[in-house]
PDB file of N, CA and C in Angstrom:
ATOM      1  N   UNK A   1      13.107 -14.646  12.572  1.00  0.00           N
ATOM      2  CA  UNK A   1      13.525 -16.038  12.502  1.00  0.00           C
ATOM      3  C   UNK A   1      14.525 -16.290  13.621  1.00  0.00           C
ATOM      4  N   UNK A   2      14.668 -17.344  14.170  1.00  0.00           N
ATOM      5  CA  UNK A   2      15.166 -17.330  15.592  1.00  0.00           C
ATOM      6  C   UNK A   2      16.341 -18.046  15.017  1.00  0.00           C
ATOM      7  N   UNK A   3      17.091 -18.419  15.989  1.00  0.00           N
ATOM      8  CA  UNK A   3      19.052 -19.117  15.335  1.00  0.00           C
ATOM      9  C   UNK A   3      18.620 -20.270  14.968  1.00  0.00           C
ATOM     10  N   UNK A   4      17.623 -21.225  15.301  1.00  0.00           N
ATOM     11  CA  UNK A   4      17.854 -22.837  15.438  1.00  0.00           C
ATOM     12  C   UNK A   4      17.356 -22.838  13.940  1.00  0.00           C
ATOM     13  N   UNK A   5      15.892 -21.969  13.461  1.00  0.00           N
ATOM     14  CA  UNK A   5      15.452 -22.168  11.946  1.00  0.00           C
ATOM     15  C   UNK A   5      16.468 -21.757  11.369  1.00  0.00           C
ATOM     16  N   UNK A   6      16.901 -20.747  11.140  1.00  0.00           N
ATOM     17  CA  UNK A   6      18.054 -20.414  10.231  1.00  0.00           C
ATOM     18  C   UNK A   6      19.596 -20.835  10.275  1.00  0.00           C
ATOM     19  N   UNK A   7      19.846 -21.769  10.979  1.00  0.00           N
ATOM     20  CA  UNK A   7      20.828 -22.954  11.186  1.00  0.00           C
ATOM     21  C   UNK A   7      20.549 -24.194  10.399  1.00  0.00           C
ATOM     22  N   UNK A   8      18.817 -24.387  10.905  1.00  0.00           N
ATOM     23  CA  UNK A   8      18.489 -25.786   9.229  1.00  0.00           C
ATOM     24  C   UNK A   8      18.181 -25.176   8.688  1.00  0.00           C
ATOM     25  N   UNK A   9      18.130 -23.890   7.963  1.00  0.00           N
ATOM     26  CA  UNK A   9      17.947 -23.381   6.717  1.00  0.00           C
ATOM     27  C   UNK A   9      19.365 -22.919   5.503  1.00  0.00           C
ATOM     28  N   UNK A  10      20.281 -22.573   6.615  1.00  0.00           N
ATOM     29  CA  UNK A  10      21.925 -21.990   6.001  1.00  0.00           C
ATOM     30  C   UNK A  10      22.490 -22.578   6.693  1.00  0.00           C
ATOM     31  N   UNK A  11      23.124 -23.869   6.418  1.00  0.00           N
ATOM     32  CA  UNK A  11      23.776 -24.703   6.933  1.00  0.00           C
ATOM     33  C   UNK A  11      25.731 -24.568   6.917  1.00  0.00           C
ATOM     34  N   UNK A  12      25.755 -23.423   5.776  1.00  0.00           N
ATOM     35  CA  UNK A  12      27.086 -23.104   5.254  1.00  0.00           C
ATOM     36  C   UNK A  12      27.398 -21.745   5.890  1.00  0.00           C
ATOM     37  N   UNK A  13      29.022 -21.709   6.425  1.00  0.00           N
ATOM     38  CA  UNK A  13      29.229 -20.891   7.001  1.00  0.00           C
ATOM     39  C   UNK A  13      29.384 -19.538   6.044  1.00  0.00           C
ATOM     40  N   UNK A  14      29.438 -18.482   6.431  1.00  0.00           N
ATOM     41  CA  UNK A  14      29.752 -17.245   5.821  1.00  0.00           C
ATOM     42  C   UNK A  14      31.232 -17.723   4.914  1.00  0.00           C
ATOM     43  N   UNK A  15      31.979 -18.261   5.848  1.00  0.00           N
ATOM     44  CA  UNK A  15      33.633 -17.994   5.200  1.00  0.00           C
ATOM     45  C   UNK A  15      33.522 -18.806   3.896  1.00  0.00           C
ATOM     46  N   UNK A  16      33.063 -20.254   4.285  1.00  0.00           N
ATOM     47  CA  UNK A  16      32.319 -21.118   3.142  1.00  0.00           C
ATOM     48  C   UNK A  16      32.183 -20.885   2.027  1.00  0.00           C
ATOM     49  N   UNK A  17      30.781 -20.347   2.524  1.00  0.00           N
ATOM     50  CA  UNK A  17      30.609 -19.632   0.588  1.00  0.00           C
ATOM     51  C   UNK A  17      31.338 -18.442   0.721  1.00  0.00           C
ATOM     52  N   UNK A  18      32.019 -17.796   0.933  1.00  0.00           N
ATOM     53  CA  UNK A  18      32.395 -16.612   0.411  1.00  0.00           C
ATOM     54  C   UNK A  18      33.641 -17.854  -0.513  1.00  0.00           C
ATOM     55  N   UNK A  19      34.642 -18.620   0.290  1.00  0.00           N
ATOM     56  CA  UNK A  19      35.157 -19.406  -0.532  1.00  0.00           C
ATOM     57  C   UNK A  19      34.381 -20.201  -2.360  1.00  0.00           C
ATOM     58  N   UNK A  20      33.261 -20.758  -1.937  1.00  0.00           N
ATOM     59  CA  UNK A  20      32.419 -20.892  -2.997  1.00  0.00           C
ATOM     60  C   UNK A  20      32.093 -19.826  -3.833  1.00  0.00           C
ATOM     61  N   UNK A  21      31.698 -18.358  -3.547  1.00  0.00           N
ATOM     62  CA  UNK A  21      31.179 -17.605  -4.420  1.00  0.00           C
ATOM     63  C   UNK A  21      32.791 -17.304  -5.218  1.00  0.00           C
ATOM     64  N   UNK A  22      33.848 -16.768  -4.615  1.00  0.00           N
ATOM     65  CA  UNK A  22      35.317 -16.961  -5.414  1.00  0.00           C
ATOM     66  C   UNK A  22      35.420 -18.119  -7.003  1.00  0.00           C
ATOM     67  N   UNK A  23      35.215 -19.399  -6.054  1.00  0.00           N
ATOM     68  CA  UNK A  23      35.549 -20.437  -6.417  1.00  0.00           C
ATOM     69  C   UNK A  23      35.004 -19.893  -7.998  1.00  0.00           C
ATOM     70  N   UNK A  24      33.064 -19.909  -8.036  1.00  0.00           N
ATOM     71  CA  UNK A  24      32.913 -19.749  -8.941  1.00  0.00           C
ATOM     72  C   UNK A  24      33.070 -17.972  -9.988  1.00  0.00           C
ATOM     73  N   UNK A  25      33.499 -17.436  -9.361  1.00  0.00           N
ATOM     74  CA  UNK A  25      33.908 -15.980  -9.944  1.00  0.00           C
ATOM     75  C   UNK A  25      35.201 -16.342 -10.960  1.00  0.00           C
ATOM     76  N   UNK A  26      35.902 -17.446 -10.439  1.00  0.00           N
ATOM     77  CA  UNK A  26      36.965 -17.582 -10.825  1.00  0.00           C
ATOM     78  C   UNK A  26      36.864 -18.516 -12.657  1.00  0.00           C
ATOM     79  N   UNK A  27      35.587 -18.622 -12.583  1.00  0.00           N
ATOM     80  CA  UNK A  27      34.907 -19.793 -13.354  1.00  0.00           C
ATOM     81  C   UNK A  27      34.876 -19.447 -14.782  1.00  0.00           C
ATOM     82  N   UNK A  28      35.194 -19.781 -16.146  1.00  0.00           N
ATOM     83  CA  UNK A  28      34.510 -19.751 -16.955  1.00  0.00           C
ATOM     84  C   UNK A  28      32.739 -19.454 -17.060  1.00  0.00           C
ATOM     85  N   UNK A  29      32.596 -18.840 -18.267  1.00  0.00           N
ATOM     86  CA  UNK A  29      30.930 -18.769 -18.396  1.00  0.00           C
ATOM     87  C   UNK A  29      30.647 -20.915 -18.477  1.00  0.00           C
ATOM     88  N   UNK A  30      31.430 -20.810 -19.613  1.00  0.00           N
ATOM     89  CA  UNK A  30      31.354 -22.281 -20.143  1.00  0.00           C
ATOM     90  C   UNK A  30      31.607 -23.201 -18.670  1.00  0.00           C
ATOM     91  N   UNK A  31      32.354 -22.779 -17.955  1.00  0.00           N
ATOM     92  CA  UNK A  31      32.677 -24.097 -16.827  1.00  0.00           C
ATOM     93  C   UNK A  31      31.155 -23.626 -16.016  1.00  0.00           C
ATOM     94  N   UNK A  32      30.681 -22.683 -15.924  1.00  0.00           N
ATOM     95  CA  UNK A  32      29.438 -22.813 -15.323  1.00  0.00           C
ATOM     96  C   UNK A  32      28.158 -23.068 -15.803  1.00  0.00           C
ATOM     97  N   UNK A  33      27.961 -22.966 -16.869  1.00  0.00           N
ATOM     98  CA  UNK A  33      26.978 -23.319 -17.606  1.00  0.00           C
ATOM     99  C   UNK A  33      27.066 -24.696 -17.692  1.00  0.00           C
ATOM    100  N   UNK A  34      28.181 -25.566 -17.648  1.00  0.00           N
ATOM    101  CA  UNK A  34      28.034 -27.430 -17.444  1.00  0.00           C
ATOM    102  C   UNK A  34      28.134 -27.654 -16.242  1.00  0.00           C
ATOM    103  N   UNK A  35      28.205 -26.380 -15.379  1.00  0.00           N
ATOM    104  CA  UNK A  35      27.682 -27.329 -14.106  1.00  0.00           C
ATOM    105  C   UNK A  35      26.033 -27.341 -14.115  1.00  0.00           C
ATOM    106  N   UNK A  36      25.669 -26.068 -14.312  1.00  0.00           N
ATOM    107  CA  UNK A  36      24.064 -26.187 -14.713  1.00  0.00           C
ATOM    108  C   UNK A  36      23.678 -27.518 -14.758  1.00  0.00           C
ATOM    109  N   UNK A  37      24.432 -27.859 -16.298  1.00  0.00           N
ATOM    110  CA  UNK A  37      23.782 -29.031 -17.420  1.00  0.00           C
ATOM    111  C   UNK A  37      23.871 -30.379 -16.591  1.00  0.00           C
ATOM    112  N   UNK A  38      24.697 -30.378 -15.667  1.00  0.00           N
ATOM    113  CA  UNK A  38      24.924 -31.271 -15.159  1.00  0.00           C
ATOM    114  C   UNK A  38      24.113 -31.778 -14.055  1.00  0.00           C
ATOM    115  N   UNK A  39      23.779 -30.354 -12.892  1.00  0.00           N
ATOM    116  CA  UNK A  39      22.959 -30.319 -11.977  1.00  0.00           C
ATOM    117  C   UNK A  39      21.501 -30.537 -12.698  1.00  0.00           C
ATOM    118  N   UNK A  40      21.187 -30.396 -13.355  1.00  0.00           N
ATOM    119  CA  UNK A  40      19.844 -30.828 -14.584  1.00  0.00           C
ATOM    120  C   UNK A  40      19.908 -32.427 -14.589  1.00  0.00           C
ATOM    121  N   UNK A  41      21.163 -32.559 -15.502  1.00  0.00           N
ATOM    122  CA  UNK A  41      21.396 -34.481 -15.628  1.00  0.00           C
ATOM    123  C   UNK A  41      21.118 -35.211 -14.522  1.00  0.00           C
ATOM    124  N   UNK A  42      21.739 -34.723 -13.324  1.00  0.00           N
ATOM    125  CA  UNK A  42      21.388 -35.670 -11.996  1.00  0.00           C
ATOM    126  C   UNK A  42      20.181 -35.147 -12.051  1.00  0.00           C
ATOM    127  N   UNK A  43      19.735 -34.697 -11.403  1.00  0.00           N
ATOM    128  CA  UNK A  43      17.767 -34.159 -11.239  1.00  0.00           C
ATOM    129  C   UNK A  43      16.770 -35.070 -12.331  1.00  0.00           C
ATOM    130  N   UNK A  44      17.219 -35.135 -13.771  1.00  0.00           N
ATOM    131  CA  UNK A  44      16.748 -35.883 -14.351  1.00  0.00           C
ATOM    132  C   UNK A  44      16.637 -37.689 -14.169  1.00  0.00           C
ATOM    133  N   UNK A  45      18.190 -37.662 -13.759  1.00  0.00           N
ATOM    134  CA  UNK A  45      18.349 -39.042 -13.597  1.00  0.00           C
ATOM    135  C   UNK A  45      17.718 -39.434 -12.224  1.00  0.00           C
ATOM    136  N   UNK A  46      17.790 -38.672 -11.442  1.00  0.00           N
ATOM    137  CA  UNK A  46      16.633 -38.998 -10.086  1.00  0.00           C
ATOM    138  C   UNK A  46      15.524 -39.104 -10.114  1.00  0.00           C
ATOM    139  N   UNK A  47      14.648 -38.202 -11.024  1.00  0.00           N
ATOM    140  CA  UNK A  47      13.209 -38.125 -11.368  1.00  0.00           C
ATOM    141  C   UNK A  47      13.230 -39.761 -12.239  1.00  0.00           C
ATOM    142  N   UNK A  48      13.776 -39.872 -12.984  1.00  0.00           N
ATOM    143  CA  UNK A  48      13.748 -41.400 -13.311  1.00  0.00           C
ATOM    144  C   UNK A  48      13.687 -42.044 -12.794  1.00  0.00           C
ATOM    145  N   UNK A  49      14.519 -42.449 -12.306  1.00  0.00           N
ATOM    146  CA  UNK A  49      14.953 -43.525 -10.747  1.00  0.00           C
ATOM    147  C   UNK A  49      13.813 -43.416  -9.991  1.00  0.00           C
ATOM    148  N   UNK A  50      12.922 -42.364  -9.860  1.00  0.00           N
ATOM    149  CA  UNK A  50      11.749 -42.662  -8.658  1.00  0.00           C
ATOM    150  C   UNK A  50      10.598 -42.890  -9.709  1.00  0.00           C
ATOM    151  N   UNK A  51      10.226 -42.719 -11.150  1.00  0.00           N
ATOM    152  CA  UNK A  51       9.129 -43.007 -11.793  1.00  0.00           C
ATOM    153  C   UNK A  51       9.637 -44.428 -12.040  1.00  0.00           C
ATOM    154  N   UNK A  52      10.893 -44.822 -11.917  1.00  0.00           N
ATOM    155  CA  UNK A  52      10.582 -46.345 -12.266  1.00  0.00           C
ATOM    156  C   UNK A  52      10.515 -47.300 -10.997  1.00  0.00           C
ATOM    157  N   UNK A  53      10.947 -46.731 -10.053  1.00  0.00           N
ATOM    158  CA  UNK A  53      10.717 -47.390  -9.093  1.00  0.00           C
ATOM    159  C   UNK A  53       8.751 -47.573  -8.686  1.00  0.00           C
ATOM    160  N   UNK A  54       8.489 -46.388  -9.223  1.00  0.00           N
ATOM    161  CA  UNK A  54       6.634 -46.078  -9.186  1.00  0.00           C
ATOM    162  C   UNK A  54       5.925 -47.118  -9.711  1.00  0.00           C
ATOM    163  N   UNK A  55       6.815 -47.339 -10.930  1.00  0.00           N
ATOM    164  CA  UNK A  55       6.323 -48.062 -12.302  1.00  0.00           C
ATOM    165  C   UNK A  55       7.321 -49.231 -13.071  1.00  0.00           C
ATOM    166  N   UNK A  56       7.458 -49.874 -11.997  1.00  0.00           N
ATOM    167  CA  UNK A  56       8.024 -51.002 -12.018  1.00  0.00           C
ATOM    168  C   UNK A  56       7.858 -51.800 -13.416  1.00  0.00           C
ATOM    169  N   UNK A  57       6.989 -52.146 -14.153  1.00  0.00           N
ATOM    170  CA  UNK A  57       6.679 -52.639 -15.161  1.00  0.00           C
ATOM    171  C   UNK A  57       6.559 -51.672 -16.578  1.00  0.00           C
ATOM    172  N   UNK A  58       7.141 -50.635 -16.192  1.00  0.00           N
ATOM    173  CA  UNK A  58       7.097 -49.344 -17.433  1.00  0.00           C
ATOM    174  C   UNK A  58       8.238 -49.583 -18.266  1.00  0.00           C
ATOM    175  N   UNK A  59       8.075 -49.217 -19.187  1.00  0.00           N
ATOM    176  CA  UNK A  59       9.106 -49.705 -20.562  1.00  0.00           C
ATOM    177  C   UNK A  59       9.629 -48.049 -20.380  1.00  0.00           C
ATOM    178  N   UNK A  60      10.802 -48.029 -21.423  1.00  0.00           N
ATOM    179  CA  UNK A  60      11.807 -46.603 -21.665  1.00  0.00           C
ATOM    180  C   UNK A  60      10.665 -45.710 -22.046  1.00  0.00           C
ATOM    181  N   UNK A  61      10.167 -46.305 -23.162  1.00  0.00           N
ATOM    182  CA  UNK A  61       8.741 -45.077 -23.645  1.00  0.00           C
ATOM    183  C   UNK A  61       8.211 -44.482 -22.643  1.00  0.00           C
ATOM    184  N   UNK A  62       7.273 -45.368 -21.765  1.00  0.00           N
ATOM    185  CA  UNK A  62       6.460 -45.083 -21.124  1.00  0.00           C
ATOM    186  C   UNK A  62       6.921 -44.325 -19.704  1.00  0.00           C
ATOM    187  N   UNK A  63       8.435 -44.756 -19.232  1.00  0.00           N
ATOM    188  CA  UNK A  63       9.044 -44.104 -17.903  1.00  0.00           C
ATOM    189  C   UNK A  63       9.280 -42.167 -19.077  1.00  0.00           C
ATOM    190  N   UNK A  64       9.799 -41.880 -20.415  1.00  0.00           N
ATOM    191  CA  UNK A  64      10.119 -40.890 -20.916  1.00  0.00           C
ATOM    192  C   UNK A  64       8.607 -40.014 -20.671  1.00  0.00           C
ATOM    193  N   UNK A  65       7.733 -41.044 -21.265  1.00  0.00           N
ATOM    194  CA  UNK A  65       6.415 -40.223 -21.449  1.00  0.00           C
ATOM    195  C   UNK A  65       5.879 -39.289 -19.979  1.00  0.00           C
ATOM    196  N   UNK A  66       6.020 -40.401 -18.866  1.00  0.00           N
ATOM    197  CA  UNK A  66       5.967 -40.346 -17.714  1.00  0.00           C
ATOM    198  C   UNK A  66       6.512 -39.054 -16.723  1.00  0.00           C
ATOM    199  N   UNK A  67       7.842 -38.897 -17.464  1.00  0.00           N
ATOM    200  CA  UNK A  67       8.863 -37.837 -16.811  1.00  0.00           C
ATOM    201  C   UNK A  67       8.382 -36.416 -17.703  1.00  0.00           C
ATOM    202  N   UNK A  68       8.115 -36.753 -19.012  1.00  0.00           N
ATOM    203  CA  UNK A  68       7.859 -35.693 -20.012  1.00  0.00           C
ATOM    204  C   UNK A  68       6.479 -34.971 -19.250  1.00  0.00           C
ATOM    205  N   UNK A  69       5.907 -35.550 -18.729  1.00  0.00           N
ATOM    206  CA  UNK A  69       4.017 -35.063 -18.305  1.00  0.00           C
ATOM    207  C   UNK A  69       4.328 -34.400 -17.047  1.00  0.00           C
ATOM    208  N   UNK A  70       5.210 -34.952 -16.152  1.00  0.00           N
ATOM    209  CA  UNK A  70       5.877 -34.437 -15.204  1.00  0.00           C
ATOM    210  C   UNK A  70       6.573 -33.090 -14.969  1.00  0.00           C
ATOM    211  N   UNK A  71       6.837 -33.187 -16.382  1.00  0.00           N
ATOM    212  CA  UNK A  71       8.155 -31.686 -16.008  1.00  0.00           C
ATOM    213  C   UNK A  71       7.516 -30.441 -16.937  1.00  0.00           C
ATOM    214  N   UNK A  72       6.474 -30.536 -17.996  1.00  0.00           N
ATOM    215  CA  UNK A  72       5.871 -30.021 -18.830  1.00  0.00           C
ATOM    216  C   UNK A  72       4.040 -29.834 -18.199  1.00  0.00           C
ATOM    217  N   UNK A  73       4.023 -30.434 -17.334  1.00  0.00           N
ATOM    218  CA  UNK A  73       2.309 -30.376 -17.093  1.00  0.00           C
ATOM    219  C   UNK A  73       1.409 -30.672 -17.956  1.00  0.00           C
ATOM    220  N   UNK A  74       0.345 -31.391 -17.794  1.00  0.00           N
ATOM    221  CA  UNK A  74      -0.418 -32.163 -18.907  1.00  0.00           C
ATOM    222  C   UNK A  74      -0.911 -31.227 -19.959  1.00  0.00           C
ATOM    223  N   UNK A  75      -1.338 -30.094 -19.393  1.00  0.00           N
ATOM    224  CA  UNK A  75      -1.803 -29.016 -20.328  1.00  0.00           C
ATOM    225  C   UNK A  75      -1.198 -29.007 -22.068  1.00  0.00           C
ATOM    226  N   UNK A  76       0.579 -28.936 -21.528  1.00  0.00           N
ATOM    227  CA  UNK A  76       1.598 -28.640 -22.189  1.00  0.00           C
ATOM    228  C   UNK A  76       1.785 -29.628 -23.027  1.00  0.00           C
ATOM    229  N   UNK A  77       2.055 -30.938 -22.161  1.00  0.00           N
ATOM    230  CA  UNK A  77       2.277 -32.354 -22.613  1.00  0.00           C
ATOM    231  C   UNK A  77       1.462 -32.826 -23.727  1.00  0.00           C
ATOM    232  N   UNK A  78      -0.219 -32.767 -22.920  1.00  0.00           N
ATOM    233  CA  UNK A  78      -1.122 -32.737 -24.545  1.00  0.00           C
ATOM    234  C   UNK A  78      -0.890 -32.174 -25.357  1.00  0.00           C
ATOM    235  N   UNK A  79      -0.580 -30.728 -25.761  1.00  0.00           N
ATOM    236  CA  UNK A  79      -0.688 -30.078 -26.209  1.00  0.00           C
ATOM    237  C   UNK A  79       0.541 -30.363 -27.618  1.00  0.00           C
ATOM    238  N   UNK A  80       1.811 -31.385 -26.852  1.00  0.00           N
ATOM    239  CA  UNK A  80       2.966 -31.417 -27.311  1.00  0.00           C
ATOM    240  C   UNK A  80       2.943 -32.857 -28.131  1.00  0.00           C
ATOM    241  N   UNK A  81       2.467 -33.823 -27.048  1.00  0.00           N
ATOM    242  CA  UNK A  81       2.768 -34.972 -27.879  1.00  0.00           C
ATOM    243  C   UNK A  81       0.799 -35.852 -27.873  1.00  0.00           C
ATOM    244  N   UNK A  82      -0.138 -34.526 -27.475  1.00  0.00           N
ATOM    245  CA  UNK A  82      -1.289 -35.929 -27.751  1.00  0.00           C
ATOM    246  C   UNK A  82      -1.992 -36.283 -26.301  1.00  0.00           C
ATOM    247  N   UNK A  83      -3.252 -36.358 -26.291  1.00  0.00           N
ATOM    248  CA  UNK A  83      -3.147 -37.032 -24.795  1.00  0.00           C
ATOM    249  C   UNK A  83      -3.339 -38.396 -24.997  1.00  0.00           C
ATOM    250  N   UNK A  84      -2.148 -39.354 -24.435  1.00  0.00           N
ATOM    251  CA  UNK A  84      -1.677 -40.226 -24.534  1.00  0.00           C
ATOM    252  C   UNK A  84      -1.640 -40.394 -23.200  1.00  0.00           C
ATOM    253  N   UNK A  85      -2.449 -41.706 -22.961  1.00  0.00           N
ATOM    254  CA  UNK A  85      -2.351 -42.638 -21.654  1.00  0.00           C
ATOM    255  C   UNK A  85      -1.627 -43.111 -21.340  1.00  0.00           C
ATOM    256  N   UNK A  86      -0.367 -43.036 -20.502  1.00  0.00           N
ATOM    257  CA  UNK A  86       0.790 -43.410 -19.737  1.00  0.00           C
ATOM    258  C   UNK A  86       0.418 -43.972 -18.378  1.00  0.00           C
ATOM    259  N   UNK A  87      -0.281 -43.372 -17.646  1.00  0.00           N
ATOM    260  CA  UNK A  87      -0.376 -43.612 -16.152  1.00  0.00           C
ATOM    261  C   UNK A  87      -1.520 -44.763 -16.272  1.00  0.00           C
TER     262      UNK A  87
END
């Protein structure tokens, strides 16, 4: 891998994260496990934000159903709640 790919690939310096990997050493289990939950919450709330922007006329049900088929795969999704026409 030559410098320029692995410059847009590790954008953070060594000293950086070594500061970051501390940061979180220094961490509760519990203070890291809600950052998890949290980094989840945004991801969720983004995947929303772009199925409703998709689906402009979709009600709460239908944007949930929407995200649920999404993150579970239809296989799963049928399997869970039915195959139920959303799209």
């Amino acid at each position: 891998m030559d410098s320029l790919s692995k410059r847009s690939t590790d954008d953070t310096t060594p000293q950086a994260r070594n500061v970051q990997y501390e940061l979180y050493r220094q961490m509760s289990p519990a203070e890291k496990l809600r950052l998890v939950f949290e980094a989840y919450q945004m991801g969720r709330q983004l995947a929303i934000a772009g199925i409703k922007m998709r689906n402009p006329h979709a009600g709460d049900e239908e944007v949930w159903h929407l995200w649920a088929r999404k993150q579970l795969g239809t296989e799963l999704y049928d399997m869970a709640y039915g195959a139920m026409s959303c799209e």
